[in-house]
Structures are given as C-alpha cells and as structure tokens.
Protein backbone atom coordinates (compact mmCIF):
# COMPACT_ATOMS: atom_id res chain seq x y z
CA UNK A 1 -23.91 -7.94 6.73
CA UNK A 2 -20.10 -7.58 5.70
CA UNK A 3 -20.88 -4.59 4.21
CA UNK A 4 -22.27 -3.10 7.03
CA UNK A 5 -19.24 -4.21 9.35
CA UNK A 6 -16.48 -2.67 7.05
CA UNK A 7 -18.69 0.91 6.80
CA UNK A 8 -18.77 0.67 10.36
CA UNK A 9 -14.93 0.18 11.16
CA UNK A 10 -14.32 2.41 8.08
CA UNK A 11 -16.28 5.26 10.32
CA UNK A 12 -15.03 4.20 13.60
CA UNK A 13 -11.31 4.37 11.99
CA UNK A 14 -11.53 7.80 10.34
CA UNK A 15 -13.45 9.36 13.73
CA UNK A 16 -10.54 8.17 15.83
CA UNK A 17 -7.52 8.86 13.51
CA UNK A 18 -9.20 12.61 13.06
CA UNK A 19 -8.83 12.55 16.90
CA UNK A 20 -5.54 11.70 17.09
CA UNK A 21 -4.50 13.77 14.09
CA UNK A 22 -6.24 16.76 16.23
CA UNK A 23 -4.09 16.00 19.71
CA UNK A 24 -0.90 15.41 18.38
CA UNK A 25 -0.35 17.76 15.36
CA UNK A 26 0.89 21.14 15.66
CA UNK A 27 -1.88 24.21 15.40
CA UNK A 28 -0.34 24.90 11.78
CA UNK A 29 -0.46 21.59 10.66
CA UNK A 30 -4.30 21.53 10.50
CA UNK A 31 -4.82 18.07 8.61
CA UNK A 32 -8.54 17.32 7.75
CA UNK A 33 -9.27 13.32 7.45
CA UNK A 34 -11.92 12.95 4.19
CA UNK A 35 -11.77 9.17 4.53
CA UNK A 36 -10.93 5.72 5.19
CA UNK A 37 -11.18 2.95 3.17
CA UNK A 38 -10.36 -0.52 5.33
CA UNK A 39 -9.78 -3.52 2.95
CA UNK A 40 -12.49 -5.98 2.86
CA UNK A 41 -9.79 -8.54 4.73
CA UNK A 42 -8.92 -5.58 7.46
CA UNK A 43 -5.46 -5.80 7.04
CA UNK A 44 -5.12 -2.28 5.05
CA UNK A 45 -5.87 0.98 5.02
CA UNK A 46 -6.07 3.97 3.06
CA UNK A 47 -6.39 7.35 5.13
CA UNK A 48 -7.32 10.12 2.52
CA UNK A 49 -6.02 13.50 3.79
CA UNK A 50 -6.29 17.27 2.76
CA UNK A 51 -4.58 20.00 4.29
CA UNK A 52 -5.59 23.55 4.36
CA UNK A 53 -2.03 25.26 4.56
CA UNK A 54 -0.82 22.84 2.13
CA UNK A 55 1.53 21.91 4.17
CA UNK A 56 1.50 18.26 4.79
CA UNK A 57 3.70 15.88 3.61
CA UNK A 58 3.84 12.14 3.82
CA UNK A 59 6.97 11.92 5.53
CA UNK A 60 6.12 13.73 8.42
CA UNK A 61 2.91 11.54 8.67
CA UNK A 62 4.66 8.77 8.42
CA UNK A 63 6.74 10.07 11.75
CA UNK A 64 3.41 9.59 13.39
CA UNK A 65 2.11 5.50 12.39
CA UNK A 66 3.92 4.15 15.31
CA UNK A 67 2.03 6.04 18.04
CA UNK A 68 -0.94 6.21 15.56
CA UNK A 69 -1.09 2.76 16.06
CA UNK A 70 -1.12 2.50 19.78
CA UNK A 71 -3.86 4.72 20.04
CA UNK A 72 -5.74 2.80 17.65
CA UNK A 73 -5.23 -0.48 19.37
CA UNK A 74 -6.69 1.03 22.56
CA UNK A 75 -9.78 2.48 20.91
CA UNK A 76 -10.70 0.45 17.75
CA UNK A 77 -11.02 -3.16 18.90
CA UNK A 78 -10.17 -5.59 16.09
CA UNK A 79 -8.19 -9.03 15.83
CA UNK A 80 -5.35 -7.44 13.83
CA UNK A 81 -4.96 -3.25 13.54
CA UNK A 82 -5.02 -2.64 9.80
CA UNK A 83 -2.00 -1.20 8.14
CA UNK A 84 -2.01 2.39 7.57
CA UNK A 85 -1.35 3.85 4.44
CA UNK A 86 -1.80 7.90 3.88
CA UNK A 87 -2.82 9.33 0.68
CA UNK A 88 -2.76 13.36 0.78
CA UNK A 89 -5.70 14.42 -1.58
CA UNK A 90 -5.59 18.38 -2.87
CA UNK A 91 -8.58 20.07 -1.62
CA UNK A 92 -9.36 21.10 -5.50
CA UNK A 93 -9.77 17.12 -6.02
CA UNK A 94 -12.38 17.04 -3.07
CA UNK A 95 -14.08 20.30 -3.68
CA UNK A 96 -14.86 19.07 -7.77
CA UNK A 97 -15.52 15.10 -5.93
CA UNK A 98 -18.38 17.07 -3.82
CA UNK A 99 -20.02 18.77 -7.13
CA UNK A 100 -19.92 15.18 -8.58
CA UNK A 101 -21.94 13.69 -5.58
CA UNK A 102 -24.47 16.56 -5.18
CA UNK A 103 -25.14 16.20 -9.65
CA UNK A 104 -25.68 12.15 -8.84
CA UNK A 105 -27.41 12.92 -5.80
CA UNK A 106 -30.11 15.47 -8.03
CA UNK A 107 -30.07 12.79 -10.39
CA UNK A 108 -31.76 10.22 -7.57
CA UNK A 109 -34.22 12.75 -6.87
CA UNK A 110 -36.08 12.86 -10.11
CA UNK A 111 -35.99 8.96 -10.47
C-alpha cells in the first residue's frame, strides 16, 4: 500500500512540475521532466531532467525552487513539500535507458 502511495505522489509530482516547468520557462529553454523519484519518507526529491537545446543548467533551475515550491504547495497536497533536488540527465543516457527497458520488456514476453 506504501508502494502504491509513493508511485502515486511520484506521478502527481512530475505531472505538476512539467506544468510549471512549461508556464514559466522561456520558449528556448524547452526542459522535458523524465522523472521523479520522492523518498520513501517524502522529504526529498530527485527531478530527472533532459533538455533538447542542451541548454539547461542547474543554476538557472535552481533560480526557479522558490516559486516551484509555491505552486507545488497549492496543487500537491502533502504534510511537508519534499525538497527538490534537479539532476539534468543527457538525452543519450535516456535514449540507451529506453533500449534497456524495451530488451527486459521482450524478455517478459517469452516467460
């Protein structure tokens, strides 16, 4: 049942930080969320990141946390809001990560 809590706030944090990523960037910025990972105690989290252009940079994101964070307390209802950590990811990394799950996911077919 804890499981199921922590994919659901895991989904529920990545949907609205990919909406607030999409109103208050700049067109060129063009930042694509891959994931959140919440900590099983809430208080962390890791927001995995590519961006098309290249162009982002954790400083600039880091501009952002404290208005991140307001938004988040008005749509993600939890005790304590967990803190945000960013982790930019190359889009190489997450193209080879996707040929990895499609292999495994072949692999549970013939099973």
């Amino acid at each position: 049942m804890k499981g199921d809590r922590l994919e659901r706030v895991n989904t529920l944090m990545l949907i609205e930080i990919a909406n607030f990523l999409a109103i208050n960037s700049k067109e060129d910025f063009n930042i694509v969320v891959n994931s959140v990972v919440v900590s099983p105690d809430l208080k962390n989290a890791k927001v995995f990141l590519t961006s098309r252009t290249g162009m982002a940079k954790i400083s600039i994101l880091n501009r952002f946390k404290p208005k991140l964070a307001k938004y988040l307390s008005k749509k993600v209802k939890l005790k304590y809001l967990p803190k945000i950590e960013f982790e930019i990811i190359s889009p190489q990394t997450v193209d080879h990560l996707e040929l990895i799950y499609e292999q495994i996911e072949k692999l549970k077919i013939f099973k």
